[in-house]
N, C-alpha and C. Protein backbone atom coordinates (compact mmCIF):
# COMPACT_ATOMS: atom_id res chain seq x y z
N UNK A 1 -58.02 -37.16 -35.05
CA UNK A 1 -57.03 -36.41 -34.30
C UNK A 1 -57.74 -35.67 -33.17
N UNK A 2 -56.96 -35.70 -31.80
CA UNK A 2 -58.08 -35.21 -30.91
C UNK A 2 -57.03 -33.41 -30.63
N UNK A 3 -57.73 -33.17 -29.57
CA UNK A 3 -57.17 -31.56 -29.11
C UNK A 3 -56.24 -31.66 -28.20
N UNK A 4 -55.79 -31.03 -28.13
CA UNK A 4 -54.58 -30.79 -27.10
C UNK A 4 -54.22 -29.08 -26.62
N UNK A 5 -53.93 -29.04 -25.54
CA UNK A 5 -53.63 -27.82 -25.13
C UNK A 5 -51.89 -27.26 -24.67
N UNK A 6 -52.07 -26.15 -24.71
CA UNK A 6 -51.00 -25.62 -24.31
C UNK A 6 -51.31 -24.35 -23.13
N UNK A 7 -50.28 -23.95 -22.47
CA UNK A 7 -50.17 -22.59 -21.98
C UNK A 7 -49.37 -22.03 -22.37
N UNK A 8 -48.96 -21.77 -23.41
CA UNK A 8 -48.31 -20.85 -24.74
C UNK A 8 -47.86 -19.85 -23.65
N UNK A 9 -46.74 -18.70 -24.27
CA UNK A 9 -46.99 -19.07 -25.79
C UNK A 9 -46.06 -20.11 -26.86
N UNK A 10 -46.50 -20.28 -28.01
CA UNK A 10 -45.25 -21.24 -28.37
C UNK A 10 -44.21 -20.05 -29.65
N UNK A 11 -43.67 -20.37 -29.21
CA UNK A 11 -42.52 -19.07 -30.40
C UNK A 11 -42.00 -20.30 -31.60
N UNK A 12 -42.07 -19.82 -32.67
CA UNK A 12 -41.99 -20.55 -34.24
C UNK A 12 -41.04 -19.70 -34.81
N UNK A 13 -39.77 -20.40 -35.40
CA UNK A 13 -38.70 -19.47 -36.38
C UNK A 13 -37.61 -20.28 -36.49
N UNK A 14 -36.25 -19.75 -37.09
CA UNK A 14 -35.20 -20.68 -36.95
C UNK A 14 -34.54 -19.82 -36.20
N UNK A 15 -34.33 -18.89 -35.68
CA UNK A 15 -33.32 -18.45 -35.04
C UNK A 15 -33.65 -17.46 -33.86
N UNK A 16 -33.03 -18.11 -32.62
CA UNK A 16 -33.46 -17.75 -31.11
C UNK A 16 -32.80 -16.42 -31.19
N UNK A 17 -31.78 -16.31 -31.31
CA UNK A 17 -30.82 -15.22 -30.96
C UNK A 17 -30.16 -14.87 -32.10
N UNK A 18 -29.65 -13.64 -32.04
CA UNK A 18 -29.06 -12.89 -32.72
C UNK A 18 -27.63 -12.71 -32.98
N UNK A 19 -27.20 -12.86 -33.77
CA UNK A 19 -25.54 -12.86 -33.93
C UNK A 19 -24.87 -12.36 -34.69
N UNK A 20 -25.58 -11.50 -35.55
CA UNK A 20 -24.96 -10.48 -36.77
C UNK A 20 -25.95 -9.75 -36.92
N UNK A 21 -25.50 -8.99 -38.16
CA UNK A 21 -26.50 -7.85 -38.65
C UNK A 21 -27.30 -8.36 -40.21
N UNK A 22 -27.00 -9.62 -40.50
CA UNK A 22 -27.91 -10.23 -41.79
C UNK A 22 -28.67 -10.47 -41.22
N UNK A 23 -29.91 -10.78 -42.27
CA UNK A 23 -31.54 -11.27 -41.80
C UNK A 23 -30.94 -13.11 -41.48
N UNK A 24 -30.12 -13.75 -42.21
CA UNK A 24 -30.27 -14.87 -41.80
C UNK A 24 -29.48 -15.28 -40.06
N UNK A 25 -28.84 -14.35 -39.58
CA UNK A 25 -28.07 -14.39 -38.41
C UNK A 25 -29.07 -13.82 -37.65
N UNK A 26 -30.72 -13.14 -37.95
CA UNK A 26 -30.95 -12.03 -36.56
C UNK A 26 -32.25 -13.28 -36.15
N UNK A 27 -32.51 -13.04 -34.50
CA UNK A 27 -33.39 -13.66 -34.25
C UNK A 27 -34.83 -13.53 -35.07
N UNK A 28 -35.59 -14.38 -35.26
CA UNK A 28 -36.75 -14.53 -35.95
C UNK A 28 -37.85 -15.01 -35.59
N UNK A 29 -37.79 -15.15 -34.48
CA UNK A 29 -39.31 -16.03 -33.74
C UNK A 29 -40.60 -15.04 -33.47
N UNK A 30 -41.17 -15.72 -33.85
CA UNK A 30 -42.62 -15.13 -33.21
C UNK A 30 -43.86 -15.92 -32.88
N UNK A 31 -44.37 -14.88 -32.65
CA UNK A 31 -45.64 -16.13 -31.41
C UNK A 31 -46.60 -16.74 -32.21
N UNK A 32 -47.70 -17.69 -31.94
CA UNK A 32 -48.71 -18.30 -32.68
C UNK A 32 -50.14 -17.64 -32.88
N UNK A 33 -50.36 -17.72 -33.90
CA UNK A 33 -51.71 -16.53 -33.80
C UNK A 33 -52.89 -17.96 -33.87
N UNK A 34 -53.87 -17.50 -32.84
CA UNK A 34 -54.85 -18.68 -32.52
C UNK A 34 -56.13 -17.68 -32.70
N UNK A 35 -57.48 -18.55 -32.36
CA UNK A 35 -58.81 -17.78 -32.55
C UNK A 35 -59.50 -18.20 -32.01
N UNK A 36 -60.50 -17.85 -31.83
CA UNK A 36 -61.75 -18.30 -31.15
C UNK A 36 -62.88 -17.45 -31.45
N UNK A 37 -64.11 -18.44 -31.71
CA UNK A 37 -65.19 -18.30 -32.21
C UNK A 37 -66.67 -18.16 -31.34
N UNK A 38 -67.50 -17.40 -31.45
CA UNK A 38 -68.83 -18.03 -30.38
C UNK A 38 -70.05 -17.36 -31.59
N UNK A 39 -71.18 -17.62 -31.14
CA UNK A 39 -72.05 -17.38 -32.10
C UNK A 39 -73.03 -16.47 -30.92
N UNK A 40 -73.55 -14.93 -31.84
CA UNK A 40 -74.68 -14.60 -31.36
C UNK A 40 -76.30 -14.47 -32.17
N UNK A 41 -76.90 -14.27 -31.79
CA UNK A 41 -78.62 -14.42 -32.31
C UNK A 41 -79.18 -13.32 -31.43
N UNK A 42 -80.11 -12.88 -32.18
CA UNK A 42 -81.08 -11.74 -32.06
C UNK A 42 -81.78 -11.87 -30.91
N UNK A 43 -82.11 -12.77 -29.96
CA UNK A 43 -82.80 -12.77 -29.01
C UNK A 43 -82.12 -12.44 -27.52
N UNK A 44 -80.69 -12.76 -28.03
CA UNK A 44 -79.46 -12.54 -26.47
C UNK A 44 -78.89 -11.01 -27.00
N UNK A 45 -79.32 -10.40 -26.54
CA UNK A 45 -78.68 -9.28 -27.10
C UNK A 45 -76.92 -8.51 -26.58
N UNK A 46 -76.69 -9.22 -25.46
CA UNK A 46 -76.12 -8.71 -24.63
C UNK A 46 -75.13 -9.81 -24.15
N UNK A 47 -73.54 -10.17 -23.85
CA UNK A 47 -73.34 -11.41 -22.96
C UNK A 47 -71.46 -11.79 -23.34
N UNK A 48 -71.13 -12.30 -22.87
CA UNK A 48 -69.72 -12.81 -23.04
C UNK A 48 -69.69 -13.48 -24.14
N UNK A 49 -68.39 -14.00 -24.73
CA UNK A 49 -68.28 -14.39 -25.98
C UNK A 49 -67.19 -15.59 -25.36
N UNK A 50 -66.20 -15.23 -24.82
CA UNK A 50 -64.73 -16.00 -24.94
C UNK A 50 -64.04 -15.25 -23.93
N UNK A 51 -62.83 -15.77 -23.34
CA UNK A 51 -62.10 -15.29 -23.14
C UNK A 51 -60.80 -15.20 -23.51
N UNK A 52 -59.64 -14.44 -23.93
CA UNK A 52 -58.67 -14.01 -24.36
C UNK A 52 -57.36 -14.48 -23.28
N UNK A 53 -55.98 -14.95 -23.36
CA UNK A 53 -55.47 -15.01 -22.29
C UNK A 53 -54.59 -13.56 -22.41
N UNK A 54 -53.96 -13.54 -21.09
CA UNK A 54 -53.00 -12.13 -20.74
C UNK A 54 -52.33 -12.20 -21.60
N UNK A 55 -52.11 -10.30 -22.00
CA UNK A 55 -50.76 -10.22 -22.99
C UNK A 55 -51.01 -10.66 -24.05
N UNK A 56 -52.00 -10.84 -24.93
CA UNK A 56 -52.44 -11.37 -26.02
C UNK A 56 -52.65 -10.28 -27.00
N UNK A 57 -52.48 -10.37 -28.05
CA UNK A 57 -52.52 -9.14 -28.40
C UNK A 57 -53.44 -9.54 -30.11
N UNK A 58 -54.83 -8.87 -30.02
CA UNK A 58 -55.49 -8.76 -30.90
C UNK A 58 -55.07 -8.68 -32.68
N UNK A 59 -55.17 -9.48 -33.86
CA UNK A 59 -54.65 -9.42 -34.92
C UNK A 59 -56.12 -9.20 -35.77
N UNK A 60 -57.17 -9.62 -35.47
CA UNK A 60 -58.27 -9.44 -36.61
C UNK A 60 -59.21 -9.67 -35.74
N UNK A 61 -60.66 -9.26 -36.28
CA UNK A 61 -62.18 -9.53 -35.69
C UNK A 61 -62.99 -9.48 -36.67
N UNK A 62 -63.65 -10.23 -36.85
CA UNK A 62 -64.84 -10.47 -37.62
C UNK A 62 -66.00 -10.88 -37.58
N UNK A 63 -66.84 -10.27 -37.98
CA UNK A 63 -68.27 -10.71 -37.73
C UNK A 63 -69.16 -10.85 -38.91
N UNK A 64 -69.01 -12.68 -38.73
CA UNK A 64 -69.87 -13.46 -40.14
C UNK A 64 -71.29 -13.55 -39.78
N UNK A 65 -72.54 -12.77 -40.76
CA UNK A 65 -73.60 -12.80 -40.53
C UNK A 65 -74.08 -14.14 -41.33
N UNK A 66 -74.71 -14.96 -40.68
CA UNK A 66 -75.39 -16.40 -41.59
C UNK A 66 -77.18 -16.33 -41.89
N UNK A 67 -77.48 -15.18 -40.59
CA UNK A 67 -79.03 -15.29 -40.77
C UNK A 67 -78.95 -13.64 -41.12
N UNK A 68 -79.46 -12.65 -42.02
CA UNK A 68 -79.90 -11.72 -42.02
C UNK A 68 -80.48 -11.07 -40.48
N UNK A 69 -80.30 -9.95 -39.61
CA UNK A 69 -81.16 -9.75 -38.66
C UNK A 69 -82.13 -8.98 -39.17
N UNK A 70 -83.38 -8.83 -38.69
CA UNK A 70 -84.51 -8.51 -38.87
C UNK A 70 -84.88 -6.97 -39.15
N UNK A 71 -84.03 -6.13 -38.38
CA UNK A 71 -83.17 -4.56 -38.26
C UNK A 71 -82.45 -4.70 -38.16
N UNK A 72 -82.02 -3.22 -38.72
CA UNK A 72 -80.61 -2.83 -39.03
C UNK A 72 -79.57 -3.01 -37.27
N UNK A 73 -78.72 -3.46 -37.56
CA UNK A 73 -77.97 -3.81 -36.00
C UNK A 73 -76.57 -3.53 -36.45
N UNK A 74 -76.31 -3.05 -34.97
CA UNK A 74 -74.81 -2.65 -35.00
C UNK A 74 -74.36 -3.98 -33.84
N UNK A 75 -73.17 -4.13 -33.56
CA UNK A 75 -72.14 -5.02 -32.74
C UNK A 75 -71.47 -4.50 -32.26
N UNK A 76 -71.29 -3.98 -30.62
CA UNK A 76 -70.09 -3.04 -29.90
C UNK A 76 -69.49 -4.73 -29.31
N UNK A 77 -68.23 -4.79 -29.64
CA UNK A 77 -67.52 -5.52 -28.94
C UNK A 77 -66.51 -5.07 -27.70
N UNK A 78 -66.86 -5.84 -26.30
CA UNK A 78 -65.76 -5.47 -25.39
C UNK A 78 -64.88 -6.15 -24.96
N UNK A 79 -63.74 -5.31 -24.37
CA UNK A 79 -62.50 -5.80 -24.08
C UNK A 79 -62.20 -5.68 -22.48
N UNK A 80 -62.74 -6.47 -21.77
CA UNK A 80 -62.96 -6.12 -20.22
C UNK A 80 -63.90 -5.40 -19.75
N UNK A 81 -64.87 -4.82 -20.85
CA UNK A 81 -65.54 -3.66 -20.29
C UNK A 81 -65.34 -2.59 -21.16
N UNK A 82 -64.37 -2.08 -21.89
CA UNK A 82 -64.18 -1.06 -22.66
C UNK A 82 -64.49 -1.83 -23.54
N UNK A 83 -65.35 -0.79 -24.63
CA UNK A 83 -65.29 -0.94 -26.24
C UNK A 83 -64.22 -1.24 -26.75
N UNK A 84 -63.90 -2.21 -27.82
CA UNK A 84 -62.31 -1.51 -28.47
C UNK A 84 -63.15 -1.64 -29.79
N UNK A 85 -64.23 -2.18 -30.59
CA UNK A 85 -64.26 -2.20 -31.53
C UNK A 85 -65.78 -2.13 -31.85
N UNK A 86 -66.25 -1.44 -33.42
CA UNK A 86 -67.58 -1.39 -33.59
C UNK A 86 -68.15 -1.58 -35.12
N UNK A 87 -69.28 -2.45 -35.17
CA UNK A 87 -69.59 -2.39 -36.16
C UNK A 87 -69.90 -1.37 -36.88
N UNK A 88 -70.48 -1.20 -38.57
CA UNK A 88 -70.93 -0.21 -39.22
C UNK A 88 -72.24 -1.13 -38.68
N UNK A 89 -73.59 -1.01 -39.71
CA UNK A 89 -75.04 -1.22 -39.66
C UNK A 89 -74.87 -2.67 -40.07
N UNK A 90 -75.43 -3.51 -39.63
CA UNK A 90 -75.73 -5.01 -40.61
C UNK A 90 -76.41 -5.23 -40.96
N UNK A 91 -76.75 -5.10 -42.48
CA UNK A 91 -77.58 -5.47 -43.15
C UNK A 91 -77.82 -6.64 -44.12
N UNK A 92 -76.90 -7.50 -44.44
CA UNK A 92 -76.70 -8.41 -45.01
C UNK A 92 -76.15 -9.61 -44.34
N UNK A 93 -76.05 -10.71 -45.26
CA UNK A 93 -75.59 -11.82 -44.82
C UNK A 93 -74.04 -11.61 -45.68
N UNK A 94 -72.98 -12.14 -44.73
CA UNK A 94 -71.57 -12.06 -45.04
C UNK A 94 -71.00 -11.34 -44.42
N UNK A 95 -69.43 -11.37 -44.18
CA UNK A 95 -68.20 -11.14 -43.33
C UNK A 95 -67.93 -9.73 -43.10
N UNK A 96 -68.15 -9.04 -42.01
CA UNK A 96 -67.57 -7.73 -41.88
C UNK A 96 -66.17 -7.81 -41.25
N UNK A 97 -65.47 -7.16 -41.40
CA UNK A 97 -64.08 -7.01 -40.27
C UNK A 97 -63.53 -5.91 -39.84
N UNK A 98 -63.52 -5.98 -38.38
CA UNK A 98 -63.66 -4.68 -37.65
C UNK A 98 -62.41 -3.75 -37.80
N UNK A 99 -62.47 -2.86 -37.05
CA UNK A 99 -60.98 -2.50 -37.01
C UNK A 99 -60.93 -2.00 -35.95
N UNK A 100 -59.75 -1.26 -34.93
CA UNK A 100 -59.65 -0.51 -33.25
C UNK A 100 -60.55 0.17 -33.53
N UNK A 101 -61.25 0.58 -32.49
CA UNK A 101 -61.87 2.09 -31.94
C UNK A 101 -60.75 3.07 -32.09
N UNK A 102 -60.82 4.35 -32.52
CA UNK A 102 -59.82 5.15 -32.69
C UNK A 102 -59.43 5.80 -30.91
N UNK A 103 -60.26 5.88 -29.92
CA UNK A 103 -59.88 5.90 -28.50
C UNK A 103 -59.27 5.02 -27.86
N UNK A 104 -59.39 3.68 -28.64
CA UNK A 104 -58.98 2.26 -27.45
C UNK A 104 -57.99 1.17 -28.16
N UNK A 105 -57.10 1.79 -29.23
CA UNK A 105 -56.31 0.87 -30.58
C UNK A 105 -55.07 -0.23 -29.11
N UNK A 106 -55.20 0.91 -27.69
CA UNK A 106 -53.95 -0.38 -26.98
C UNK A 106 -54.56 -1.39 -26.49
N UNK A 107 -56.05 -1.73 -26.81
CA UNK A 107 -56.46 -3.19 -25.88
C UNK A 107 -55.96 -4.22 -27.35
N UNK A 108 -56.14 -3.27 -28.38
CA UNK A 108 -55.52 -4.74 -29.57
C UNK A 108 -54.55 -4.71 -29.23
N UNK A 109 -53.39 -3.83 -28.85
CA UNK A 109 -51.83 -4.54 -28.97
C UNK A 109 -51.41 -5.34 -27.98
N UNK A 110 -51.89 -5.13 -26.58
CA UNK A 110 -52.34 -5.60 -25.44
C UNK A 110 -53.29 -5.87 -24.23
N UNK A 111 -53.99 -7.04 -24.22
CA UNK A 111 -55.10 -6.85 -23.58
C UNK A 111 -54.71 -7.23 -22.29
N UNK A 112 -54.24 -6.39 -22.00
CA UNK A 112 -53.36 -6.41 -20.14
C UNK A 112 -53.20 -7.68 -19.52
N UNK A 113 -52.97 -7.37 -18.19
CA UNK A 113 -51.97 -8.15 -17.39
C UNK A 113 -52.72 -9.60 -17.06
N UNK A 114 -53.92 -9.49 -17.36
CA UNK A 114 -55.19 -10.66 -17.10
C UNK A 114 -55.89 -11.57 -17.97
N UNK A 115 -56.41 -12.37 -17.71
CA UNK A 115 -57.44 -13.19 -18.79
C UNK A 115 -58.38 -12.44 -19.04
N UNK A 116 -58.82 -11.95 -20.34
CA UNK A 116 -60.50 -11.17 -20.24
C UNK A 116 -61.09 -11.51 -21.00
N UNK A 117 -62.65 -11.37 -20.71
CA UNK A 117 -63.52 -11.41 -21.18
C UNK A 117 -63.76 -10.78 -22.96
N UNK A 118 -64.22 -11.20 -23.86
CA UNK A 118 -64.57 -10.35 -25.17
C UNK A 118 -66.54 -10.84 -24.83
N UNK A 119 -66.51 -9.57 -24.71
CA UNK A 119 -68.32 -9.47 -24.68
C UNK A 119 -69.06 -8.70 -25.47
N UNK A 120 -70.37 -9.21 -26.19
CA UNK A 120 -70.91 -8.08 -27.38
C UNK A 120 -72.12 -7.48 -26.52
N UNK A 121 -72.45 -6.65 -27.67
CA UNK A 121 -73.52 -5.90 -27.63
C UNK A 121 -74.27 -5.79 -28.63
N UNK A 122 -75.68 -6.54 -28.93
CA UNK A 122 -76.00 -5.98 -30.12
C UNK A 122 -77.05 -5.06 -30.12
N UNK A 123 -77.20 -4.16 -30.90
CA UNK A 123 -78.39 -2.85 -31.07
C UNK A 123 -79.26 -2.81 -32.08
N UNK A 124 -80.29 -2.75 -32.45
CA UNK A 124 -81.21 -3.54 -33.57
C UNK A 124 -82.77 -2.86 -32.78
N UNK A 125 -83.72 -2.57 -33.55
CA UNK A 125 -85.34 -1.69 -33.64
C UNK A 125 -85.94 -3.38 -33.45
N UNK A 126 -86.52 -4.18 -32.32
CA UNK A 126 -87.56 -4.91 -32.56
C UNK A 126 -87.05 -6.23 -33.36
N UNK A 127 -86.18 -6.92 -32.60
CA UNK A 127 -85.31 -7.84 -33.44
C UNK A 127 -86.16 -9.01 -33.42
N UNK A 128 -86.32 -9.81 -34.55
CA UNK A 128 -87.02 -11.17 -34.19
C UNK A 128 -86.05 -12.19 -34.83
N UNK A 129 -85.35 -12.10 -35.96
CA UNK A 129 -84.57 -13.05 -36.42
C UNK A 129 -82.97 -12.56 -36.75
N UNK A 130 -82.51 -13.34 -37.00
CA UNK A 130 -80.71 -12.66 -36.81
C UNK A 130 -79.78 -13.79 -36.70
N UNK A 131 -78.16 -14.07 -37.14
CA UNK A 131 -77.79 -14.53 -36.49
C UNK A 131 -76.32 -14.40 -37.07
N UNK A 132 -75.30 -14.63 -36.20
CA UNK A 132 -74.01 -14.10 -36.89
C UNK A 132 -72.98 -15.21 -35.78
N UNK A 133 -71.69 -15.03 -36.27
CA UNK A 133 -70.61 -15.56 -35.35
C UNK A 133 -69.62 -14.63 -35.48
N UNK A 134 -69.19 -14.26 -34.04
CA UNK A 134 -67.81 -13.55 -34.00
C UNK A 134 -66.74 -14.25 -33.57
N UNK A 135 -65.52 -13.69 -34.55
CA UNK A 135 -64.32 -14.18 -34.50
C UNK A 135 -63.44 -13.61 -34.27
N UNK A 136 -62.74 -13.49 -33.05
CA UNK A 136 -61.29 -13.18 -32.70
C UNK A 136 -60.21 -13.66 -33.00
N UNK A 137 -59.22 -12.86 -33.70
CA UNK A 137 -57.85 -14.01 -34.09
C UNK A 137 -56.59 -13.18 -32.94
N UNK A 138 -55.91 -13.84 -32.27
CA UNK A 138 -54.94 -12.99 -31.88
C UNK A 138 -53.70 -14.19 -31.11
N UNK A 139 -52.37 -13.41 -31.15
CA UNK A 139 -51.34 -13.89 -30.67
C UNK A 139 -51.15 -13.82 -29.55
N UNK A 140 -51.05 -15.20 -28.72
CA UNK A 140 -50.84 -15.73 -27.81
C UNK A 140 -49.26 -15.02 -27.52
N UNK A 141 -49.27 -14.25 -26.13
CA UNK A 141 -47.94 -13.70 -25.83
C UNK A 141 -47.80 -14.57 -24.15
N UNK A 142 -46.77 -13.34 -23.81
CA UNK A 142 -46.73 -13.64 -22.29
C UNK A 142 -47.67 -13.18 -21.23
N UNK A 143 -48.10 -12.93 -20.28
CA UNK A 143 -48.99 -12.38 -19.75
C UNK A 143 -48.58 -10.98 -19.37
N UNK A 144 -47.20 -10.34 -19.79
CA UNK A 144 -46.86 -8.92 -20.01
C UNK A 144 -46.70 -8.75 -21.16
N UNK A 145 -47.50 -9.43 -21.79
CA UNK A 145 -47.08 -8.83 -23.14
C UNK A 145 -46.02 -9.62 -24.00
N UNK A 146 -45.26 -9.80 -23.23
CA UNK A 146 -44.13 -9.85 -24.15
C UNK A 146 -43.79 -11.02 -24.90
N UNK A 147 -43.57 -11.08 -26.18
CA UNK A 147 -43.50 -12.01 -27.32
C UNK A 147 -42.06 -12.92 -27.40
N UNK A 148 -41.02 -12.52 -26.57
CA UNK A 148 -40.12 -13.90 -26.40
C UNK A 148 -39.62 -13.77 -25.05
N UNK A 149 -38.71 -14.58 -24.72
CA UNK A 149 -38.85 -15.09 -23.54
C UNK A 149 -37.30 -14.10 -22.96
N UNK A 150 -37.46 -13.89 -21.62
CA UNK A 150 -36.42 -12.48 -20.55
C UNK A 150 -35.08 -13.70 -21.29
N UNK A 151 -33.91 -13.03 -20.58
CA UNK A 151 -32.41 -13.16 -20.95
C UNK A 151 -32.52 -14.56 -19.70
N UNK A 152 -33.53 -14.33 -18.81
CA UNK A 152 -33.13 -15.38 -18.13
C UNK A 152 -33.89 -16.64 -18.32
N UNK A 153 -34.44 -16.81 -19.05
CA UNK A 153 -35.38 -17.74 -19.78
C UNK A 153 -34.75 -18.12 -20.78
N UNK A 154 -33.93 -18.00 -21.40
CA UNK A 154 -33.11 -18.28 -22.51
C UNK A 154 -32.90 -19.69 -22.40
C-alpha cells in the first residue's frame, strides 16, 4: 500500500448538521488526529523537527528515549519559537509525555494562522551518547482554526 496525501482537514462522523436536541440528531464530526515523528541524538543538540500545518491544534507529545543519554538532559520543545512544552530530566530509556507550559497552553489549542516549525532543544553536561524520537500527535483543522467547515461551505 503506498501514501497518499491530503490537504485536510478531513471531518469523520455521521452527522453534518444538526436538527434536534438528541445526541443522534446533533452534528458529530470531527477532525483527524495525525502525527509526526523525527529522531534526535546527543550530538545535534539544537534544530527543527517537523512542521505542523495552520490551525492545527496539538493533542499529545512524546518523547521515546531508545539510547540512554550520557547526562542527565532535559528537551525544550518549540512552537515557532516559543516554548510550549518541557521535559522533566532524562534519565532512562522509555516514553515520557509532555504536557503545555503553564504560560503557553494556546499554541496546543492553536498553532496560528501558519505552517510552523516544532524545534527542540536539548540540555545535557558533556553529552557523548543519547538518543530519543519525538512525537507530535495533533488534529488537522482549518488554517483558522476551525474544525468544520463556514455555513457557506456547507
Amino acid at each position: 500500500m503506498g501514501f497518499a496525501t491530503h490537504l485536510g482537514p478531513w471531518l469523520l462522523g455521521t452527522n453534518r448538521y444538526t436538527s434536534g436536541t438528541t445526541a443522534a440528531l446533533t452534528e458529530n464530526l470531527g477532525t483527524t488526529v495525525v502525527s509526526q515523528s523525527a529522531p534526535v541524538v546527543f550530538g545535534t543538540l539544537t534544530g527543527n523537527l517537523f512542521a505542523v500545518p495552520a490551525g492545527s491544534q496539538i493533542v499529545d507529545v512524546k518523547v521515546v528515549t531508545t539510547t540512554v543519554f550520557s547526562a542527565a538532559t532535559t528537551c525544550v520543545l518549540d512552537l515557532g519559537g516559543t516554548a510550549f512544552t518541557t521535559t522533566g530530566t532524562i534519565t532512562s530509556v522509555g516514553s515520557v509525555a509532555l504536557g503545555a507550559n503553564a504560560t503557553t497552553p494556546g499554541g496546543w489549542l492553536n498553532v496560528g494562522s501558519s505552517d510552523i516549525f516544532v524545534s527542540y532543544t536539548l540540555a545535557g553536561t558533556a553529552l557523548s551518547t543519547g538518543a530519543a524520537t519525538i512525537i507530535v500527535t495533533y488534529a488537522v483543522r482549518g488554517s483558522d482554526g476551525a474544525q468544520g467547515p463556514t455555513g457557506s461551505q456547507n
